[in-house]
Protein backbone atom coordinates (compact mmCIF):
# COMPACT_ATOMS: atom_id res chain seq x y z
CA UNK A 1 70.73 95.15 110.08
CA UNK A 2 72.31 92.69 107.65
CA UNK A 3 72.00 94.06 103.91
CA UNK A 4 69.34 92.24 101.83
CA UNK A 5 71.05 91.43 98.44
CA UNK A 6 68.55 91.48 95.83
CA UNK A 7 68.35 88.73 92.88
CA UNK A 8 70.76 89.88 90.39
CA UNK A 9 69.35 91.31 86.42
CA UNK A 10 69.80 89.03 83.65
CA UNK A 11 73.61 88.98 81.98
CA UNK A 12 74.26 91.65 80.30
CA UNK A 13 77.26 91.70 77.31
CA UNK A 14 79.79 94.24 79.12
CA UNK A 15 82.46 96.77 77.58
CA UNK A 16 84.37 99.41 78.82
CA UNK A 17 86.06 102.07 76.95
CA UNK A 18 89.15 102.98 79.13
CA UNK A 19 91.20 100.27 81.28
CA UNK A 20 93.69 101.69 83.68
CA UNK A 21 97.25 99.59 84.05
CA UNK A 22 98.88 100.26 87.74
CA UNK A 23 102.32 100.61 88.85
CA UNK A 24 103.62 97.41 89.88
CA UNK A 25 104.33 98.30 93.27
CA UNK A 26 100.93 99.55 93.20
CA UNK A 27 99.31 96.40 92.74
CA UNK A 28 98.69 95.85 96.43
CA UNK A 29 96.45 98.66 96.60
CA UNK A 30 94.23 98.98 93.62
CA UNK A 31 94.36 97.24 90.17
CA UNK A 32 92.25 97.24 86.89
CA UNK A 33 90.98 94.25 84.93
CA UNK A 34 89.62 93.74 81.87
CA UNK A 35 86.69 91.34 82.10
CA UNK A 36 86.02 88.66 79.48
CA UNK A 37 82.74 87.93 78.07
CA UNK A 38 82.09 85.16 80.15
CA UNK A 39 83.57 86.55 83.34
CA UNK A 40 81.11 89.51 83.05
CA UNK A 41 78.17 87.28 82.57
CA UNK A 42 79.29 85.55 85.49
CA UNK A 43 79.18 89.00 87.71
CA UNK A 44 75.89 89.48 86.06
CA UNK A 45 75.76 93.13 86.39
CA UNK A 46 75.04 96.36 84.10
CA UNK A 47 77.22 98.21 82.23
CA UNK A 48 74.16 100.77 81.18
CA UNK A 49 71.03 101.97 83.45
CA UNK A 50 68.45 104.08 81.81
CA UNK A 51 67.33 107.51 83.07
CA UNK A 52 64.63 109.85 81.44
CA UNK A 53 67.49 111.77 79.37
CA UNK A 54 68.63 109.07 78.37
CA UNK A 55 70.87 105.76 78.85
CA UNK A 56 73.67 106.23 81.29
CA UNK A 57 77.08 103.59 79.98
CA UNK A 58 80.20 102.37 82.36
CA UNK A 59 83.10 104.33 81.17
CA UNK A 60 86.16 103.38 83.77
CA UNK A 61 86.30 100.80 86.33
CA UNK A 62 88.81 101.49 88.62
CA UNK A 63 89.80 97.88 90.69
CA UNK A 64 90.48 98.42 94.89
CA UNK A 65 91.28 96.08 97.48
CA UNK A 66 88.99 94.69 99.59
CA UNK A 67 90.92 94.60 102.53
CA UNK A 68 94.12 96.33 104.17
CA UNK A 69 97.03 95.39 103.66
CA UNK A 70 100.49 94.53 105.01
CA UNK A 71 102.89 97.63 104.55
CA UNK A 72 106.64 97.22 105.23
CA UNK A 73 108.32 100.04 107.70
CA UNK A 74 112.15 100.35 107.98
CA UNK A 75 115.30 99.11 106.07
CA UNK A 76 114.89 95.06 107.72
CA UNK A 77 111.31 95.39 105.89
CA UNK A 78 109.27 94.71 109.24
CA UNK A 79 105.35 94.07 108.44
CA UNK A 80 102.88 96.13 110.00
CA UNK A 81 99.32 95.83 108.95
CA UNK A 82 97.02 99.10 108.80
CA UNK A 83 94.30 99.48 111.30
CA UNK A 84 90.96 98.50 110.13
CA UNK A 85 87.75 99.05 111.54
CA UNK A 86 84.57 97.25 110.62
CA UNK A 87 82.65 100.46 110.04
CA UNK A 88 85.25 101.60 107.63
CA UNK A 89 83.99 102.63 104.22
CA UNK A 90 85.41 103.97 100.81
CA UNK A 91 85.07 107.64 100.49
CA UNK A 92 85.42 109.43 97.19
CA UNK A 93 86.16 112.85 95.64
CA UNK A 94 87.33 114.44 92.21
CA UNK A 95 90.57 116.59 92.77
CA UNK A 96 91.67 119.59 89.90
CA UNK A 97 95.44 120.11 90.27
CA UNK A 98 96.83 122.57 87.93
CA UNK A 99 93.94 122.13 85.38
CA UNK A 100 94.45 117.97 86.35
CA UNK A 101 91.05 116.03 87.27
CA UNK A 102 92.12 113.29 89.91
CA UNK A 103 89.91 110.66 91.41
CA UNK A 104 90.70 109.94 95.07
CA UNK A 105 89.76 107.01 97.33
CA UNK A 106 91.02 105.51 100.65
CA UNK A 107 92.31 102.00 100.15
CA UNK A 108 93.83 100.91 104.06
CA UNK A 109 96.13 103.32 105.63
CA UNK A 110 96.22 105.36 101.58
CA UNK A 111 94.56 108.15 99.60
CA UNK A 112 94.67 106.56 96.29
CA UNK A 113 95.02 109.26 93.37
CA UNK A 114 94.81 108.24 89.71
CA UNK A 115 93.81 110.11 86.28
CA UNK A 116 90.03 110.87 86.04
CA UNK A 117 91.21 111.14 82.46
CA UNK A 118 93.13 108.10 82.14
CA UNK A 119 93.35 106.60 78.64
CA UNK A 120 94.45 102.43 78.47
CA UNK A 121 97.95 103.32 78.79
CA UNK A 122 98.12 105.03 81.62
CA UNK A 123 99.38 104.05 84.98
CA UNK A 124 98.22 105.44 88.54
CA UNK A 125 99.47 108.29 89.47
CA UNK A 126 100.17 108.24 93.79
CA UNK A 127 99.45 106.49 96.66
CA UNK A 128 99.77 108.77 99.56
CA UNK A 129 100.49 106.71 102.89
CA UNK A 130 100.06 107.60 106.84
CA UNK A 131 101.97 105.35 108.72
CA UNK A 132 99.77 102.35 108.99
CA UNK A 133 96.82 104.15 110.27
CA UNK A 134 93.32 104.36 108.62
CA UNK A 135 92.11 106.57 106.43
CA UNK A 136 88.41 107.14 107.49
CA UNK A 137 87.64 110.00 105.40
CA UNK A 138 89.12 112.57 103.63
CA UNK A 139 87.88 116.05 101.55
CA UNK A 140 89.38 118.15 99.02
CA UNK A 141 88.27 121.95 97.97
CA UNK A 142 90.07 124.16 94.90
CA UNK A 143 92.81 126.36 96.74
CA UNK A 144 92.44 129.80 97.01
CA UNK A 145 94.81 132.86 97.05
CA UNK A 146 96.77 132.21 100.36
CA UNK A 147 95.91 128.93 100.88
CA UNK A 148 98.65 126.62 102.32
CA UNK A 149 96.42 123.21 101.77
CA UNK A 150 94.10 121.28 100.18
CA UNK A 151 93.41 118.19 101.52
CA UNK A 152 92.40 117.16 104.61
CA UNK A 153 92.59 113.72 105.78
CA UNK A 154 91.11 111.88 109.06
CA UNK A 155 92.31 109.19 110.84
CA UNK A 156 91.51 106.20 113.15
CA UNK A 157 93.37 107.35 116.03
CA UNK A 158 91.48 110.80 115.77
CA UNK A 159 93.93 113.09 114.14
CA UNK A 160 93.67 115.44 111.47
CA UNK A 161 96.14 115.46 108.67
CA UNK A 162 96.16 118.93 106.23
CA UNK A 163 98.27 117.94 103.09
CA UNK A 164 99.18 119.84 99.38
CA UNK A 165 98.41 117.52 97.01
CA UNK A 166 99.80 118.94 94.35
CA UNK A 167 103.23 118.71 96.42
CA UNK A 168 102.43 115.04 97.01
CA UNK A 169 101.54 114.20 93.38
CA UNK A 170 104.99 115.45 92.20
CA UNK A 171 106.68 113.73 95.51
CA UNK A 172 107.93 110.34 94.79
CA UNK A 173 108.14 109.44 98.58
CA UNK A 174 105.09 107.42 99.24
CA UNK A 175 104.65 108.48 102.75
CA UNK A 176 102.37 112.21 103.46
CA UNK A 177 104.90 114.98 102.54
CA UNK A 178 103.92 118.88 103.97
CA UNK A 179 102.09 117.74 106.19
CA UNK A 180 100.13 119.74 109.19
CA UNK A 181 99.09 117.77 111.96
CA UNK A 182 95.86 118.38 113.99
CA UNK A 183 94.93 116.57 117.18
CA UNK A 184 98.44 114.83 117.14
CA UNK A 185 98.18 112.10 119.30
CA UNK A 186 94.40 112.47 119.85
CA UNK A 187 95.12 115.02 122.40
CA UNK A 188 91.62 116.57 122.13
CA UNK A 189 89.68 113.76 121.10
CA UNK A 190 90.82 110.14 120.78
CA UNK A 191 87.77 108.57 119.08
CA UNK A 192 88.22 108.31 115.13
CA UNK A 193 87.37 110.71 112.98
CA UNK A 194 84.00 110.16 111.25
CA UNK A 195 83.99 113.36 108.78
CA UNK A 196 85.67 116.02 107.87
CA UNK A 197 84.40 119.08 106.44
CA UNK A 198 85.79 122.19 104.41
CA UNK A 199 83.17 125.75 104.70
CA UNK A 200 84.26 126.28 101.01
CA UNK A 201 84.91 130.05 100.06
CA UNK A 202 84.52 128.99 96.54
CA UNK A 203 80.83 128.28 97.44
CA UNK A 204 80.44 131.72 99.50
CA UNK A 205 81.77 133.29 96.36
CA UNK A 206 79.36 131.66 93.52
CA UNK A 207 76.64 132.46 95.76
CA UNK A 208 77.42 136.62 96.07
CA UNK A 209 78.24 136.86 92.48
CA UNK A 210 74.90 136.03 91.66
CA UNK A 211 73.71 139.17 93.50
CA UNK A 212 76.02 141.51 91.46
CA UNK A 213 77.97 144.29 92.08
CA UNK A 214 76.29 144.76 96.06
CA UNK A 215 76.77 141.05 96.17
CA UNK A 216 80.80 140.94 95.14
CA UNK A 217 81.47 144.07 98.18
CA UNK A 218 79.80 141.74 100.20
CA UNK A 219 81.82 138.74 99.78
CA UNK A 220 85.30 140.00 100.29
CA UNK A 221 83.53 140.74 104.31
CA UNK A 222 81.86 137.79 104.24
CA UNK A 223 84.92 135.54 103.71
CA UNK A 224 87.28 137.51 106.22
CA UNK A 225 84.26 137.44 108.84
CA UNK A 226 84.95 133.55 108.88
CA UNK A 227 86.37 132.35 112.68
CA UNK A 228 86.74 128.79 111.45
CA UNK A 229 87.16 126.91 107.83
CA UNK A 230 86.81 123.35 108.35
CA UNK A 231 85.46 121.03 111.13
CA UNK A 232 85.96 117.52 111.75
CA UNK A 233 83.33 115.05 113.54
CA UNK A 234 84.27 112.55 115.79
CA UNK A 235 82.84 108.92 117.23
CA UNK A 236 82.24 110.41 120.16
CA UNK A 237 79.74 112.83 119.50
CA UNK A 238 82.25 115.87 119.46
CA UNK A 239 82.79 118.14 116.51
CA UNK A 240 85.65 120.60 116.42
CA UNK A 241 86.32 123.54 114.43
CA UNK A 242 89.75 124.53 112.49
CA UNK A 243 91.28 127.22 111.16
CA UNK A 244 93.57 125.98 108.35
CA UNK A 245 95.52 129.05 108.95
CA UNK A 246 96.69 128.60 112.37
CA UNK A 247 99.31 125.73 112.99
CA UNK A 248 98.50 123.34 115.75
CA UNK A 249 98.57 124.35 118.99
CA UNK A 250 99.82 121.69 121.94
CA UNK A 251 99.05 124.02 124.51
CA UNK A 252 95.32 124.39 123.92
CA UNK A 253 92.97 122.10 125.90
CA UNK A 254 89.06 121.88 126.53
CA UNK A 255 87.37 121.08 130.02
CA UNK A 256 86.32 117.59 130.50
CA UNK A 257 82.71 117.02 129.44
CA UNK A 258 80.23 117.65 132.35
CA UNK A 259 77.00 115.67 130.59
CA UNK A 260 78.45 113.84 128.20
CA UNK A 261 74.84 113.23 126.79
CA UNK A 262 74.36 116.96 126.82
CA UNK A 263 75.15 119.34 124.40
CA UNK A 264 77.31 121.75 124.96
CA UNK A 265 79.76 124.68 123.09
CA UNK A 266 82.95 125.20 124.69
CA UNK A 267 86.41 127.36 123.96
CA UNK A 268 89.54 126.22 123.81
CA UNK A 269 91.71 127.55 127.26
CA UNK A 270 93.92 128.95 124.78
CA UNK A 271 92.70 131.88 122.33
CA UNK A 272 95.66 130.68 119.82
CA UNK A 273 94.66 127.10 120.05
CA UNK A 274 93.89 125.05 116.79
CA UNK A 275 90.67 123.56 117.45
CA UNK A 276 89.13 126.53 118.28
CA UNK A 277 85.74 125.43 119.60
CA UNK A 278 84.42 121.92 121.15
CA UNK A 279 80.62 121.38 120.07
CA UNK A 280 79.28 118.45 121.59
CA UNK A 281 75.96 116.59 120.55
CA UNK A 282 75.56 113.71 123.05
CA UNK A 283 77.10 110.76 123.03
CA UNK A 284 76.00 109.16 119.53
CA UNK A 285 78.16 109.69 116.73
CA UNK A 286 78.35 111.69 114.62
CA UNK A 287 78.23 110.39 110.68
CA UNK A 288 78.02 113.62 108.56
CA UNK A 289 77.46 116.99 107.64
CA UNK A 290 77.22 119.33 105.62
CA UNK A 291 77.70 123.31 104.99
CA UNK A 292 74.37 125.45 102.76
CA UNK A 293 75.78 127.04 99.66
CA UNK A 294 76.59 130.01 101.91
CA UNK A 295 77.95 128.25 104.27
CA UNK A 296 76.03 130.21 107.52
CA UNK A 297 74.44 126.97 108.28
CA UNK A 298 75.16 123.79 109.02
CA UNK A 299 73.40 120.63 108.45
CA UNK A 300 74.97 117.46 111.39
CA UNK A 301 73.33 114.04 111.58
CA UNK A 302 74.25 111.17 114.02
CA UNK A 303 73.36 107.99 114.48
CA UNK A 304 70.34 108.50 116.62
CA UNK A 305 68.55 110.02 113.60
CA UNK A 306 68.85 113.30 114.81
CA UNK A 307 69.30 115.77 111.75
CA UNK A 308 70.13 119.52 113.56
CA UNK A 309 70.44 122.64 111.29
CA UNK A 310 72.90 125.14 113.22
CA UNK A 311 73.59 128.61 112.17
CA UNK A 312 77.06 129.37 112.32
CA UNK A 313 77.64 132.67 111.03
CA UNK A 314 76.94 134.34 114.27
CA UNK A 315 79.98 134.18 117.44
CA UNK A 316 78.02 131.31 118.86
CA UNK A 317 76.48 128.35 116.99
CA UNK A 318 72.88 128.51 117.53
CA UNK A 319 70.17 125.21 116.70
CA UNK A 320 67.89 127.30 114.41
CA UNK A 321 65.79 124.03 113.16
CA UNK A 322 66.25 120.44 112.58
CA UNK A 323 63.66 116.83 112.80
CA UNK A 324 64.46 113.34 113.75
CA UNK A 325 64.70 110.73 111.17
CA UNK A 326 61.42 108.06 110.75
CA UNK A 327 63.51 105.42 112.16
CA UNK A 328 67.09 104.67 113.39
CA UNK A 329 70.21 106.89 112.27
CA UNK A 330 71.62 108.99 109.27
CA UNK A 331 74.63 107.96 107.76
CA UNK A 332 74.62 111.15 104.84
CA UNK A 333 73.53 114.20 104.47
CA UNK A 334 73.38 116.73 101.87
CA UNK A 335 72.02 120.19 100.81
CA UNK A 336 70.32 121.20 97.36
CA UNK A 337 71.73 123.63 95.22
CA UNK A 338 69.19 126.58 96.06
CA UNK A 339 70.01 125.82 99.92
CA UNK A 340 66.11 125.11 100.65
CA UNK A 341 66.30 121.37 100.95
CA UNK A 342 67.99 119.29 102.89
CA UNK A 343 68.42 115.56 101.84
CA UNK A 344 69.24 112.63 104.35
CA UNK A 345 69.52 109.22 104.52
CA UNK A 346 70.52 105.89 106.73
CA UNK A 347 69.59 102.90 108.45
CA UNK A 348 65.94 103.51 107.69
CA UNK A 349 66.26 101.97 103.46
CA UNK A 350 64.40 105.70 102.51
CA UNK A 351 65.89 109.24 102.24
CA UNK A 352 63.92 111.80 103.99
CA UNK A 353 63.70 115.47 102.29
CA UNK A 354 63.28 118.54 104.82
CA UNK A 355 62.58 122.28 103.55
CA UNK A 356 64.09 124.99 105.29
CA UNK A 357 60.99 127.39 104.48
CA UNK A 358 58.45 124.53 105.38
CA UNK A 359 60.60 123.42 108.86
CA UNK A 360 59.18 120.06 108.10
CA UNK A 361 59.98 116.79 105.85
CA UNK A 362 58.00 117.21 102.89
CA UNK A 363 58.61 113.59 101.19
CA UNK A 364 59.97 110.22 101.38
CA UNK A 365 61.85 108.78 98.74
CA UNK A 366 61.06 104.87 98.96
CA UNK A 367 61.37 102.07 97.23
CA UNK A 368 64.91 102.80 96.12
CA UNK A 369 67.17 100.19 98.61
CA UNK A 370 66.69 97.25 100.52
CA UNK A 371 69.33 97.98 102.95
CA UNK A 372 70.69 101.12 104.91
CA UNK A 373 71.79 103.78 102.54
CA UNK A 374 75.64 105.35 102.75
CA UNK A 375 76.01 108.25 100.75
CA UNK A 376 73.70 110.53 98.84
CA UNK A 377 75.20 113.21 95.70
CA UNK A 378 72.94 115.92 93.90
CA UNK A 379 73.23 116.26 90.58
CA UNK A 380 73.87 120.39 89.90
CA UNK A 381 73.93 119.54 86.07
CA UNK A 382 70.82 118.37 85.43
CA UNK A 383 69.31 120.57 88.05
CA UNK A 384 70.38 123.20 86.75
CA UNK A 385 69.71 122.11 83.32
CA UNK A 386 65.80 121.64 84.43
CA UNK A 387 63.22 124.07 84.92
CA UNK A 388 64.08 124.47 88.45
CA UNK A 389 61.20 123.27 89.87
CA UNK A 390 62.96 119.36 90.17
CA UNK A 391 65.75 118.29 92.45
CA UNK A 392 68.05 115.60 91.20
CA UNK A 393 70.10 113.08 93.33
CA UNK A 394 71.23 109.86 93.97
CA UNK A 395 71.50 107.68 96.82
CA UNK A 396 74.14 104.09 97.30
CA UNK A 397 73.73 101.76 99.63
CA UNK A 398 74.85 98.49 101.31
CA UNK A 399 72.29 96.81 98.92
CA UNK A 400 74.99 97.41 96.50
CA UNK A 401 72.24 99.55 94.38
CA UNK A 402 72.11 102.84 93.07
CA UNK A 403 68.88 104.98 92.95
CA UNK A 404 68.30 107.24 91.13
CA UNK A 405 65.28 110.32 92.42
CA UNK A 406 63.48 113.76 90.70
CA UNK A 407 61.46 115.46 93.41
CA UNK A 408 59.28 118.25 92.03
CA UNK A 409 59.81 121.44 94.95
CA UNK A 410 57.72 123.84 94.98
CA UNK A 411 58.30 127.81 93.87
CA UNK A 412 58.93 130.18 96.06
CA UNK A 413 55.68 132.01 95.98
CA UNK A 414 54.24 128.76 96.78
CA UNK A 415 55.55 128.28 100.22
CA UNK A 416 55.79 130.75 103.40
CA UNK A 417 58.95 132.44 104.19
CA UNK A 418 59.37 132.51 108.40
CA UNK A 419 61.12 135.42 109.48
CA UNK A 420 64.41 134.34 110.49
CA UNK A 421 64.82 135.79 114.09
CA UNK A 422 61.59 133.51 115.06
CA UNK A 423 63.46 131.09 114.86
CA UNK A 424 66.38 131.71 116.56
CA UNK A 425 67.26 129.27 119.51
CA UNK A 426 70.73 129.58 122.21
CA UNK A 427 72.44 126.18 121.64
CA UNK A 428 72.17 125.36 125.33
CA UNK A 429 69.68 127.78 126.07
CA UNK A 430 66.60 126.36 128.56
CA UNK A 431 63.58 125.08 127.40
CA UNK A 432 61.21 127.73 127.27
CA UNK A 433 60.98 129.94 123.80
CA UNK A 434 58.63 132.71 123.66
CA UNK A 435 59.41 133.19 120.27
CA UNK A 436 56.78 133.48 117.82
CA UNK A 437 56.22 130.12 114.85
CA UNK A 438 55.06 129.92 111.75
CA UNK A 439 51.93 128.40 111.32
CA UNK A 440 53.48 125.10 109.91
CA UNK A 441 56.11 124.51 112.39
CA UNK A 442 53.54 125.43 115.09
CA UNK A 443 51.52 122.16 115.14
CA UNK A 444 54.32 119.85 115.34
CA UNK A 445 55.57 118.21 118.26
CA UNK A 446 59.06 119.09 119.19
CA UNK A 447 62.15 118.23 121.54
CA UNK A 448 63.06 120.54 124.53
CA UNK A 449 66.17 121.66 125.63
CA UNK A 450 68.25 123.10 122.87
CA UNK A 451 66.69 120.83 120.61
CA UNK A 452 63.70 122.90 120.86
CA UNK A 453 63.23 123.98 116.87
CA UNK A 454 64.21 120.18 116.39
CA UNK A 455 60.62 118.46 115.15
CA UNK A 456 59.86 115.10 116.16
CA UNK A 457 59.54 112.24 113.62
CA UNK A 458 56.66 112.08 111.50
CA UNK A 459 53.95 109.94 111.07
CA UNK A 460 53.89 107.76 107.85
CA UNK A 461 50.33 109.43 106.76
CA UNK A 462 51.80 112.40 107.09
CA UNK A 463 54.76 112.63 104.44
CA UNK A 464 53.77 112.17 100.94
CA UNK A 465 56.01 109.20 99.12
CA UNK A 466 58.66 109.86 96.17
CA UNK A 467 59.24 106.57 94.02
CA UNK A 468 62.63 106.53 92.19
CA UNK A 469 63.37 106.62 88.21
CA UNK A 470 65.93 104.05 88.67
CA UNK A 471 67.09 101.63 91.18
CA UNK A 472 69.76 98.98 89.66
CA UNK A 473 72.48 96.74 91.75
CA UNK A 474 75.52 98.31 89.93
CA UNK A 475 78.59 96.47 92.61
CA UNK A 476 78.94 93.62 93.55
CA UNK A 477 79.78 94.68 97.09
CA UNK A 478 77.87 97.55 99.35
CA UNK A 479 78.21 100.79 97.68
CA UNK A 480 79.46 103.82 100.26
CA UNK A 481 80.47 106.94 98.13
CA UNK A 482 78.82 108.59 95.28
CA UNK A 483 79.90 111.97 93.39
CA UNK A 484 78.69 113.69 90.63
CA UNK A 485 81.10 115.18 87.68
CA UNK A 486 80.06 117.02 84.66
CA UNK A 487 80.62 113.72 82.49
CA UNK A 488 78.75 111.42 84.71
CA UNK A 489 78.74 109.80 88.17
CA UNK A 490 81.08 108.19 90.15
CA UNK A 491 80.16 105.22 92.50
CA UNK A 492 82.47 103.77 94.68
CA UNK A 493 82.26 100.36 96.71
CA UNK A 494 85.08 98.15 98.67
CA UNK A 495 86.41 96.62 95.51
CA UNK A 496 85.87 98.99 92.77
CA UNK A 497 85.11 102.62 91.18
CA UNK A 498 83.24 102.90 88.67
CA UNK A 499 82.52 105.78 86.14
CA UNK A 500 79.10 106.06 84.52
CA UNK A 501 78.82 108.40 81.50
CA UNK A 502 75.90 110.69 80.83
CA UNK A 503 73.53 110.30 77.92
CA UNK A 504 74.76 111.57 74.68
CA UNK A 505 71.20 111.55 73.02
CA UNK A 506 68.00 112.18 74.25
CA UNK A 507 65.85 108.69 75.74
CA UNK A 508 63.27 107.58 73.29
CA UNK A 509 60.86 106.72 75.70
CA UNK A 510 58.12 108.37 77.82
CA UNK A 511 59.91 111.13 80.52
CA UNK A 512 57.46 109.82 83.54
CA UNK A 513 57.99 106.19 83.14
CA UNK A 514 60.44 104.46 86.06
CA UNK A 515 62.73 101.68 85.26
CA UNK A 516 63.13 98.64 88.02
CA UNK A 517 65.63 95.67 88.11
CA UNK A 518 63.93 92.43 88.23
């Protein structure tokens, strides 16, 4: 499925407020230009996209490789050239260290750090290397009080690497300092690592100190009650679950797989070990997930198109709902801020929204991309700054276009509310469910199995359609990361970031009109 490029807008006068100037040894990594007049015409892209609050403006442009590279290793400088696999892709996220906003990227066999408040003058701040192997994804979360790390990177050869970066920042070795190895050696699973995942406590806490004083006694339970804190998905259908707390243990080991197109749940042999649990989902891969605001359930795509919801706050992860995507796979997924919606999106050009109170999609956002879609962010600020009743978010995409969608959702005395123990399913429980449904879930066709709350794909007169506000090629190569900051948005493709600013004043046009590139 080869992306379609669209015809590009007409040239557009470019500027950009902040430039950032690299380290020369940096240089091989990621560098920043300033373009000329007649270099931007010739890229013939924006540097401004409008949006009903407004006009959106480039701010930064960070500058990345488009390729790995050729690192040295030892004192006779022998070359070695990081791994690279075709269905590698840039991943982004915004660090805090001490009060310090960082953007992060992978760039080869690197995390790439520099200032997210860089001025012209400033130079990158780290490259953080692993040995010629590549970076497939990372994630970051705000430490806590008794946490040891804060990043966790994955790998190509399947392991799991747990880093400070704080330590690393002020390190001026290049190579991964205080480091904590997981999977060394891809001892439990050899496939590379496709995502990994933190179960934020920061999240669990926003969400019980909106219920008050009950809700604060709650939390301090709730967070202890937690058997695992991160998970990592694999290539090979597997997902594993971590406990950042626990070191590694060699000794642990799973059985082999007896249905490796089954899914299954299964203990480690050791009750120290570090995974703790194997969860397996057949044998397509898994591309992404993602944890509710309260982090009791889980949200895993692959690239079959199956999108399973799995509650995880009980002792054994249970397949409470979940639906199969209109066509082909899901390469993101994401939850809305009120933990009703889930948001996904792939191979087929659309992103499909599901509500967890309607166990069904209730639209299709179309029109946005002309190729498969990579990442998807939502945008809390302006959610939040709404009247609650519209979900914000934006989708990339190998198109090299950014789209930009409001979905109206309903209230909540506007939809049912299924009791939650009807829904309740074993994870590899048999077929048959006596359970009672709600009437809306009822008349849909499902799987069987343990996929038996999963709903079948729906047909296209079924779903109603969602047209975008914006839809713009911003890159001139296939977007893969987006990520939403209080100042704006950050997009990043295989040979460039890019920062776009929010509106300072209100748009001067009419709030339902949508804006298309030519």
């Amino acid at each position: 499925h080869a992306p379609r490029m669209p015809p590009s807008p007409s040239p557009r006068r470019r500027s950009l407020d902040d430039v950032l100037v690299l380290d020369d040894d940096e240089h091989d990594d990621i560098a920043v230009s300033t373009p000329t007049p007649s270099s931007a015409a010739a890229s013939r892209l924006r540097d401004c996209f409008k949006t009903p609050e407004g006009r959106y403006n480039l701010g930064k442009t960070w500058r990345t490789a488009s390729t790995s590279y050729a690192s040295t290793s030892g004192s006779i400088g022998i070359s070695r050239r990081a791994e690279y696999d075709a269905r590698h892709r840039r991943r982004l996220a915004l660090a805090v260290v001490d009060r310090v906003p960082y953007v992060l990227v992978n760039v080869g066999d690197c995390v790439v750090c520099v200032s997210y408040k860089a001025s012209a003058k400033d130079k990158a701040v780290k490259k953080i290397s692993f040995n010629g192997v590549a970076v497939t994804t990372f994630a970051w979360r705000a430490k806590m009080l008794g946490d040891t790390y804060d990043l966790l990177v994955g790998l190509a050869n399947g392991e799991v690497h747990a880093i400070d970066l704080g330590t690393n920042l002020s390190d001026k070795n290049k190579k991964a300092t205080s480091v904590e190895r997981w999977n060394a050696k891809g001892e439990f699973a050899k496939s590379r690592v496709t995502a990994v995942v933190w179960r934020d406590r920061e999240n669990v806490r926003n969400v019980y100190e909106r219920a008050g004083d009950d809700g604060l006694a709650a939390m301090t339970a709730r967070e202890d009650d937690f058997s695992f804190d991160w998970i990592a998905l694999h290539a090979d259908g597997s997902l594993f679950t971590y406990d950042s707390r626990r070191d590694g243990a060699p000794e642990g080991a799973f059985p082999p797989l007896a249905d490796p197109s089954a899914l299954s749940v299964v203990q480690a042999t050791n009750a120290n070990s570090n995974p703790i649990e194997r969860w397996h989902f057949g044998r397509s891969q898994l591309t992404a997930a993602a944890f509710a605001p309260d982090c009791d359930l889980l949200a895993i795509v692959n690239g079959d198109g199956m999108c399973r919801i799995v509650d995880v706050a009980g002792c054994r992860p249970t397949v409470v709902a979940g639906f199969k995507s209109y066509y082909a796979g899901f390469n993101a997924i994401k939850w809305s801020l009120c933990g009703r919606y889930v948001i996904a999106g792939g191979e087929s050009d659309m992103i499909e929204i599901w509500g967890w109170y309607e166990r069904e999609v209730i639209a299709w956002a179309c029109g946005g991309h002309r190729s498969w879609i990579c990442d998807i962010g939502v945008d809390d600020v302006q959610t939040a700054q709404g009247d609650g009743r519209a979900l914000r978010f934006v989708s990339v995409g190998e198109d090299c276009r950014i789209a930009i969608w409001d979905v109206v959702i309903p209230g909540d005395d506007d939809v049912a509310h299924p009791e939650h123990d009807d829904l309740m399913h074993n994870f590899a429980a048999p077929a048959e469910s006596t359970t009672r449904q709600s009437t809306t879930t009822a008349t849909k066709t499902r799987f069987s199995g343990p996929d038996a709350m999963v709903c079948q794909a729906a047909h296209r007169d079924e779903v109603p359609r969602v047209v975008p506000l914006m839809t713009h090629k911003l890159h001139d190569n296939p977007v893969s990361a987006v990520a939403f900051t209080k100042e704006g948005i950050l997009t990043a493709a295989l040979c460039d970031v890019k920062l776009w600013l929010r509106p300072e004043s209100s748009a001067r046009y009419v709030r339902n009109e949508h804006e298309y590139s030519d």
